[in-house]
N, C-alpha and C. Protein backbone atom coordinates (compact mmCIF):
# COMPACT_ATOMS: atom_id res chain seq x y z
N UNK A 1 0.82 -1.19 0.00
CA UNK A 1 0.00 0.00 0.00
C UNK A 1 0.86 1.25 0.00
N UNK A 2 0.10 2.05 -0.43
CA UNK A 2 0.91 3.24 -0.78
C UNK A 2 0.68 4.40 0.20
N UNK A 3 1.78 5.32 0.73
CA UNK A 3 1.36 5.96 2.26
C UNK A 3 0.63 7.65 1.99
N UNK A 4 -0.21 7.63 2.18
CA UNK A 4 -0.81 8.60 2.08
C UNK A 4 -0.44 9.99 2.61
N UNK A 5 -0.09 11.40 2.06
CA UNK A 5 0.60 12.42 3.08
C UNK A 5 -0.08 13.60 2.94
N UNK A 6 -0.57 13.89 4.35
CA UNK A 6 -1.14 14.92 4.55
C UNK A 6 -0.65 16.53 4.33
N UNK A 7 -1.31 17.08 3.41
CA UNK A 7 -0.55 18.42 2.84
C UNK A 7 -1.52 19.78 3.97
N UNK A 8 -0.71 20.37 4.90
CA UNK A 8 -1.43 21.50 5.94
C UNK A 8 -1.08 22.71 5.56
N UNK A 9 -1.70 23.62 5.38
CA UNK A 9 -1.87 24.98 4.91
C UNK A 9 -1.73 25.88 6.57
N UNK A 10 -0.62 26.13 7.11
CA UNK A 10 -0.54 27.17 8.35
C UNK A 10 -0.95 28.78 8.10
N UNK A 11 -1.35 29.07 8.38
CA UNK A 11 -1.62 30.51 8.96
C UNK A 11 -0.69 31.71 9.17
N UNK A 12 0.55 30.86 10.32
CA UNK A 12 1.26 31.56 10.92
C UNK A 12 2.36 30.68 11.62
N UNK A 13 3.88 31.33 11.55
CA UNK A 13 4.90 29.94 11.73
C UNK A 13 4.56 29.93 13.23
N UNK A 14 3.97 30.66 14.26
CA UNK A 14 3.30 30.17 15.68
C UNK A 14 2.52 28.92 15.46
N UNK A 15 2.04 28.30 14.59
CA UNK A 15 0.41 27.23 14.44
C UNK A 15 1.68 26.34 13.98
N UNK A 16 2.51 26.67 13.14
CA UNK A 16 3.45 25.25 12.74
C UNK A 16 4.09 25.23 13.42
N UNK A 17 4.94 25.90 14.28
CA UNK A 17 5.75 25.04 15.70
C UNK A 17 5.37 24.88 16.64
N UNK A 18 4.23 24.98 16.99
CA UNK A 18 2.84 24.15 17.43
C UNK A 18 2.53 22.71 17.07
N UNK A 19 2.03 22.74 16.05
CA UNK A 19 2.20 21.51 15.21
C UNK A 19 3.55 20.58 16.04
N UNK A 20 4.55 21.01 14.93
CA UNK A 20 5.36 20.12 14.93
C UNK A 20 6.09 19.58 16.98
N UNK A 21 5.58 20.31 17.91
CA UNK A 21 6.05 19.85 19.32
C UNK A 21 5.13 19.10 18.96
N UNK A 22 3.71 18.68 18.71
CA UNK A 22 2.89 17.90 19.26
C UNK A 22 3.28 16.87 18.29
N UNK A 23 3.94 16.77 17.04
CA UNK A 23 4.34 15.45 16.54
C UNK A 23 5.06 14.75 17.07
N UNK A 24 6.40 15.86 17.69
CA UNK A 24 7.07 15.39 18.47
C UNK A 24 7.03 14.60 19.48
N UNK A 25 6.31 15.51 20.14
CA UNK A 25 5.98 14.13 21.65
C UNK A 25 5.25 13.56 21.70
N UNK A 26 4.19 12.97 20.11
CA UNK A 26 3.59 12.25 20.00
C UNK A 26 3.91 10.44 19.54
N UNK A 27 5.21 10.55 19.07
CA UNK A 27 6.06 9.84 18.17
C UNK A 27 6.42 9.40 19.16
N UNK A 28 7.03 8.03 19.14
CA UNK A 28 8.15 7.08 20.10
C UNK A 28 9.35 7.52 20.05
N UNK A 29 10.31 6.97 21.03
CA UNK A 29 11.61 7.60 20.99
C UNK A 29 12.22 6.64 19.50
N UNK A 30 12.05 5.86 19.54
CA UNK A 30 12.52 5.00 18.10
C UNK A 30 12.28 5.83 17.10
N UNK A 31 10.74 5.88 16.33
CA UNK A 31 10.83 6.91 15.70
C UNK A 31 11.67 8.26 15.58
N UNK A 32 11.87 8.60 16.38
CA UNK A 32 12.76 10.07 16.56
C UNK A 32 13.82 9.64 16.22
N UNK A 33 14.12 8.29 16.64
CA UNK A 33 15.80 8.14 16.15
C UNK A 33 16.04 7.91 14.64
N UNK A 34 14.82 7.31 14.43
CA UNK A 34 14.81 6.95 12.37
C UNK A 34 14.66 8.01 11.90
N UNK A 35 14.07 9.26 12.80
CA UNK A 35 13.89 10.55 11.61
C UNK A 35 15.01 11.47 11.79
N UNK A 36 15.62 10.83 12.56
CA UNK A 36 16.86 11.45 13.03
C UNK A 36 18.32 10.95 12.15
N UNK A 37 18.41 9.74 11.94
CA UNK A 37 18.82 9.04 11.23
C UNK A 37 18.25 9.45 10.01
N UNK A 38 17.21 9.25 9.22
CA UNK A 38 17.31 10.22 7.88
C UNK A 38 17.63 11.31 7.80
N UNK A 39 17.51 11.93 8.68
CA UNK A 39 17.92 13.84 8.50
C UNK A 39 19.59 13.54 8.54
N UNK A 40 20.56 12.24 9.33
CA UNK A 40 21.79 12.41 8.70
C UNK A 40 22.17 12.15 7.66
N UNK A 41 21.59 11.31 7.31
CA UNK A 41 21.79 10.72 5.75
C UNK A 41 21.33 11.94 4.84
N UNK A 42 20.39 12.21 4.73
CA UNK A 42 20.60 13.68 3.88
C UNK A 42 21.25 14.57 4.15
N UNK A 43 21.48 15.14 5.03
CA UNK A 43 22.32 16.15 5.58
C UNK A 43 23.72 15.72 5.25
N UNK A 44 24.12 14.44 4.97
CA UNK A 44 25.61 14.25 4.53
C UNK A 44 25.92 13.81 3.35
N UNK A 45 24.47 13.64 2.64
CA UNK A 45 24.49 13.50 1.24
C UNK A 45 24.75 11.97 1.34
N UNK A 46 24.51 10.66 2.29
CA UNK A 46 24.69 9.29 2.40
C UNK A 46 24.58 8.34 1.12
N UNK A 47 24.40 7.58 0.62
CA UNK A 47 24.48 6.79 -0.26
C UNK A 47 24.25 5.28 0.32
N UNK A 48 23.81 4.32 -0.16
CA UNK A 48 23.88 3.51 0.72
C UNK A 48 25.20 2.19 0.48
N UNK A 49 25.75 2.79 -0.67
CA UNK A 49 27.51 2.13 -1.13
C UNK A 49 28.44 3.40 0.24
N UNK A 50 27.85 4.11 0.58
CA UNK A 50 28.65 5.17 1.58
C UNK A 50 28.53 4.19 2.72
N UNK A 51 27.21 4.11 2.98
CA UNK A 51 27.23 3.34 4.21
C UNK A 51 27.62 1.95 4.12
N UNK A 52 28.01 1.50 3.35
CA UNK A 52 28.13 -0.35 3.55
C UNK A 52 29.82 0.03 3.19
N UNK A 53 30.36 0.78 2.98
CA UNK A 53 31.93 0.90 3.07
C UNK A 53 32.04 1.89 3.15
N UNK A 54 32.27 2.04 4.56
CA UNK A 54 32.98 3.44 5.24
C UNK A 54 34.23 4.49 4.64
N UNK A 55 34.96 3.55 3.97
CA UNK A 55 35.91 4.22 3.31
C UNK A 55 35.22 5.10 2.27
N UNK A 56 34.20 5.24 1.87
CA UNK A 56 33.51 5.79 0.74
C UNK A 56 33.53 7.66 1.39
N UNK A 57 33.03 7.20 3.05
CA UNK A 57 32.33 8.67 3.26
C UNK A 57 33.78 9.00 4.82
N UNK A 58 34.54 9.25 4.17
CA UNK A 58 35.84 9.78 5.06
C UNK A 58 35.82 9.28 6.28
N UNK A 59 35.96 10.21 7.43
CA UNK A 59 35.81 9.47 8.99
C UNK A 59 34.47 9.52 9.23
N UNK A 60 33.27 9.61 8.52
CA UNK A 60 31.85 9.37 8.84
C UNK A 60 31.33 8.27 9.00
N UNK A 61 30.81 7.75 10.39
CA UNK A 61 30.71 6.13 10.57
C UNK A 61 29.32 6.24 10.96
N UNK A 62 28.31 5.35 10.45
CA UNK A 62 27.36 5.26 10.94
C UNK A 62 26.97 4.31 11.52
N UNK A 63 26.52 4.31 12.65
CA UNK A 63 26.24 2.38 13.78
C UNK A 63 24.54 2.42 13.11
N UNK A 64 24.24 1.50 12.55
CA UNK A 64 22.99 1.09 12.62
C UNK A 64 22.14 0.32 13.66
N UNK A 65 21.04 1.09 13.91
CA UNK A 65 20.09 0.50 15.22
C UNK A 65 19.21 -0.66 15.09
N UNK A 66 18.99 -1.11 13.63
CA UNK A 66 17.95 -2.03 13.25
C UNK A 66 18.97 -2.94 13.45
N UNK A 67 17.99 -4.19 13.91
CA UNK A 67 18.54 -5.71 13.93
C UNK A 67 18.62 -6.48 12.48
C-alpha cells in the first residue's frame, strides 16, 4: 500500500511550531531516532555504497540500530 501524506496549509509559523512539538511528543523515541537518522543521511548526502563501506564517506561512521 501506498502511504498517504497529509498536505497542511498554516496561517502563521506560531500554528506550525505548534504543530510540529505535538508530533514530536507524540512519536516514540525510536521513531525520533529513524527521523533522526534520515535527517543524517541527507544532511551528509549518504548513499547507501557510503554506508556499507565506510571508506567511501571519510571518517563518517554510521552504527545502525535495526537488527
Amino acid at each position: 500500500m501506498s502511504q498517504k501524506k497529509k498536505i497542511r496549509i498554516f496561517s502563521s509559523f506560531q500554528e506550525q511550531e505548534d504543530e510540529m512539538i505535538d508530533y514530536w511528543a507524540s512519536i516514540t523515541p525510536l521513531k525520533r531516532l529513524e527521523h533522526l537518522h534520515e535527517m543524517v543521511i541527507a544532511s551528509f548526502g549518504l548513499t547507501d555504497d557510503k554506508i556499507k563501506n565506510p571508506q567511501l564517506s571519510r571518517s563518517l561512521k554510521i552504527i545502525s540500530y535495526k537488527s
